[in-house]
Protein backbone atom coordinates (compact mmCIF):
# COMPACT_ATOMS: atom_id res chain seq x y z
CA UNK A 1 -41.01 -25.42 -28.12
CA UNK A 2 -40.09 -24.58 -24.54
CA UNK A 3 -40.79 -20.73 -24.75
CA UNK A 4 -43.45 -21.43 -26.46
CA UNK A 5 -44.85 -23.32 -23.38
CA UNK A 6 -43.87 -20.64 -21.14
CA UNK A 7 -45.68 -18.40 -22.92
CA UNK A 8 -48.80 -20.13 -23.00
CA UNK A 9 -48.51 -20.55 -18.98
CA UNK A 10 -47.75 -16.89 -18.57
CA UNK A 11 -50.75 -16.03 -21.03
CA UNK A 12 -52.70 -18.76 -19.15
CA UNK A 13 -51.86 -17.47 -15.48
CA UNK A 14 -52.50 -14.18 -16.42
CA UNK A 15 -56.14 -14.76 -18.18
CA UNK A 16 -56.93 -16.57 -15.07
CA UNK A 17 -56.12 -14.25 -12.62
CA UNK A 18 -57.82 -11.19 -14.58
CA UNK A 19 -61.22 -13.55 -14.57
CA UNK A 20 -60.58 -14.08 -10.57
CA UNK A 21 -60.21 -10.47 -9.90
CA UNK A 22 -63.20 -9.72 -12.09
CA UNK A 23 -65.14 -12.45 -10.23
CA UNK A 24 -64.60 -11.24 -6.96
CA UNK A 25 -65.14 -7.30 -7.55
CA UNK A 26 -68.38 -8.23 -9.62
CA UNK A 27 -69.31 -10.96 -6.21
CA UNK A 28 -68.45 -7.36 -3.90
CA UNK A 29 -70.42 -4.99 -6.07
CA UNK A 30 -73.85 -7.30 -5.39
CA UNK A 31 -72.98 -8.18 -2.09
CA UNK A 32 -72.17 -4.55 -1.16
CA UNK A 33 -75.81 -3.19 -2.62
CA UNK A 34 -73.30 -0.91 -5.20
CA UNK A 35 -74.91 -2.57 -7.81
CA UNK A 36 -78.61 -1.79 -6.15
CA UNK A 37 -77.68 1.66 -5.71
CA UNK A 38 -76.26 2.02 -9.39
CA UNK A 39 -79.46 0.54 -10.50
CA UNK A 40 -81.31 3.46 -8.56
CA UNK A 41 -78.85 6.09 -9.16
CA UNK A 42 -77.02 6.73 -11.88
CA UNK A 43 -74.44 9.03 -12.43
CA UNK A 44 -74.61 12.55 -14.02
CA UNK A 45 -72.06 15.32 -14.41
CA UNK A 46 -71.06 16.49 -11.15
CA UNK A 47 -71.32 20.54 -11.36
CA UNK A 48 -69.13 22.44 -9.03
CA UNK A 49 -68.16 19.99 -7.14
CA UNK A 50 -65.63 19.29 -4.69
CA UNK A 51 -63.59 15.96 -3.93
CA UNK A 52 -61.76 13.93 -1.74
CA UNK A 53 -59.90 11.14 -3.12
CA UNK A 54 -58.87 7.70 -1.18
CA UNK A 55 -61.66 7.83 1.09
CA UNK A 56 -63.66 5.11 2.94
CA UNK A 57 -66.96 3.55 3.27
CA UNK A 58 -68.57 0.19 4.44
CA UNK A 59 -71.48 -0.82 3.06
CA UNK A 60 -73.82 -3.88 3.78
CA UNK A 61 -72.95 -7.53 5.10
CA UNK A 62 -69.83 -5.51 6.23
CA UNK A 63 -68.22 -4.85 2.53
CA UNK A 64 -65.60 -2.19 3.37
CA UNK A 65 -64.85 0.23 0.39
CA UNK A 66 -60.85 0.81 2.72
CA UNK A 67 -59.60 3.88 0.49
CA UNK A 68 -60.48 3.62 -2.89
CA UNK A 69 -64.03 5.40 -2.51
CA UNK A 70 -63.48 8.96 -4.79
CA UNK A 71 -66.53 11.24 -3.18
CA UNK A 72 -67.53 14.29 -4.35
CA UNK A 73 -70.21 16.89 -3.59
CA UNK A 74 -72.29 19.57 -5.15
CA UNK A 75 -75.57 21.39 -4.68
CA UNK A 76 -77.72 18.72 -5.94
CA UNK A 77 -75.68 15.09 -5.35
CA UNK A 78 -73.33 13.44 -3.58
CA UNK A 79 -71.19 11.29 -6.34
CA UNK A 80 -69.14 8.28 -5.21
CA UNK A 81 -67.12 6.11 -7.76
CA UNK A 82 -64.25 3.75 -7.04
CA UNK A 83 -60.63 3.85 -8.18
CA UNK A 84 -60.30 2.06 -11.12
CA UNK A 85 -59.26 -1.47 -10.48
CA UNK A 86 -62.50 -1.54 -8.76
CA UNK A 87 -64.98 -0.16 -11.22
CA UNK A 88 -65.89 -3.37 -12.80
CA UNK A 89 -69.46 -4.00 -11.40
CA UNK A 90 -69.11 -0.92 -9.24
CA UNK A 91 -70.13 2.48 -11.94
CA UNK A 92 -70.25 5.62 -10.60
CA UNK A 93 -73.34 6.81 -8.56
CA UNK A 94 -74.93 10.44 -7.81
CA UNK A 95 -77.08 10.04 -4.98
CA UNK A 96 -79.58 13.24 -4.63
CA UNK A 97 -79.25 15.04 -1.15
CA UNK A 98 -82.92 14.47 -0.59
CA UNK A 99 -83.03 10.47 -1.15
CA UNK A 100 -80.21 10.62 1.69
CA UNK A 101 -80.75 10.43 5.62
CA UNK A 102 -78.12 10.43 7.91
CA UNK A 103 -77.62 8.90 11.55
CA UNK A 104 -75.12 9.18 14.11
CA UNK A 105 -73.41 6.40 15.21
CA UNK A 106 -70.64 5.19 17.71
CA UNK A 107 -68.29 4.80 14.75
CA UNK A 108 -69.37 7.38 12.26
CA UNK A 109 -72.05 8.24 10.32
CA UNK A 110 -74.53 5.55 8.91
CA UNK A 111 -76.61 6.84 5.36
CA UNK A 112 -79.67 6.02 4.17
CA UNK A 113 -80.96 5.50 0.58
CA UNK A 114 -84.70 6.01 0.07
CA UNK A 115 -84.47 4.15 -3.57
CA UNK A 116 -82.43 1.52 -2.37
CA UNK A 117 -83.36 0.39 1.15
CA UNK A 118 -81.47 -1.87 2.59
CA UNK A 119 -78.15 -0.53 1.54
CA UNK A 120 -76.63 2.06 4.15
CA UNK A 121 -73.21 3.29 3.82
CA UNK A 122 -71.29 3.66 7.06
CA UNK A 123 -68.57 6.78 6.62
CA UNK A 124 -65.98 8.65 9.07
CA UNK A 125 -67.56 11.79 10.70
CA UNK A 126 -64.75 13.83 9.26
CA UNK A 127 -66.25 12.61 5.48
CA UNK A 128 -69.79 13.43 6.75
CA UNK A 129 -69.08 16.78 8.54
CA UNK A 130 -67.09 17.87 4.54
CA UNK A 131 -70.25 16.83 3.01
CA UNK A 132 -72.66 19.24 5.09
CA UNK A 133 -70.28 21.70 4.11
CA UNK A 134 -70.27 21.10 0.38
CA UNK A 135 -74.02 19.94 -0.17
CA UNK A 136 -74.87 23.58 -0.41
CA UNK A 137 -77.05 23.28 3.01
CA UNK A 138 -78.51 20.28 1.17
CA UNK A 139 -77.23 17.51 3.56
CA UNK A 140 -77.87 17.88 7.39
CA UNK A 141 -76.40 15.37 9.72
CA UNK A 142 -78.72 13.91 12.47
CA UNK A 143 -78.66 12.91 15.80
């Protein structure tokens, strides 16, 4: 009787913490605008494109993405997806160059979605300055 009530708090602890941690990544995907930019741009097959794993972003109301971004370039898209204890509520994205504007900033580089205003990713100048180099002449960084 007593492992069997150890069990059920061990079953019971862990259901309960896998429904927190869903929670909270599904409460940072909306907060974030992930979920806005999903909604505007889905992912599609990457071709010929090249990656850098454990990178970072910060997007709206100051939701920091601290190493688990995976963001990869090609000719036509920039692709972003999370590592994968993250993915609930965050899918992949490909983002076309031409929807994306870039601005200097103190910090790094802020972009800009046209199809989902309101959502601007913050990322290291090092991240932008590998993207200008793998968009293919694509992406441009501004002022």
């Amino acid at each position: 009787m007593e492992t069997l009530q150890t069990m059920s708090i061990i079953l019971g602890s862990s259901l309960t913490f896998i429904l927190f941690w869903l929670s909270i990544i599904w409460l940072i995907a909306h907060l974030s605008g992930w979920r806005k930019l999903a909604d505007a741009y889905p992912s599609h097959i990457p071709f010929n494109e090249t990656c850098w794993s454990m990178q970072s972003g910060r997007f709206r109301w100051g939701s920091n993405y601290s190493g688990i971004l995976h963001v990869c370039a090609d000719g036509r898209a920039l692709h972003l997806s999370v590592f994968v204890l993250f993915r609930p509520g965050n899918p992949p994205l490909s983002i076309p160059w031409e929807d994306i504007t870039s601005t200097s900033q103190t910090f790094g580089v802020k972009l800009r979605f046209s199809r989902a205003e309101g959502v601007p990713l913050f990322i290291s100048r090092q991240l932008a300055g590998r993207l200008e180099q793998a968009s293919e002449g694509k992406f441009r960084l501004e002022g």
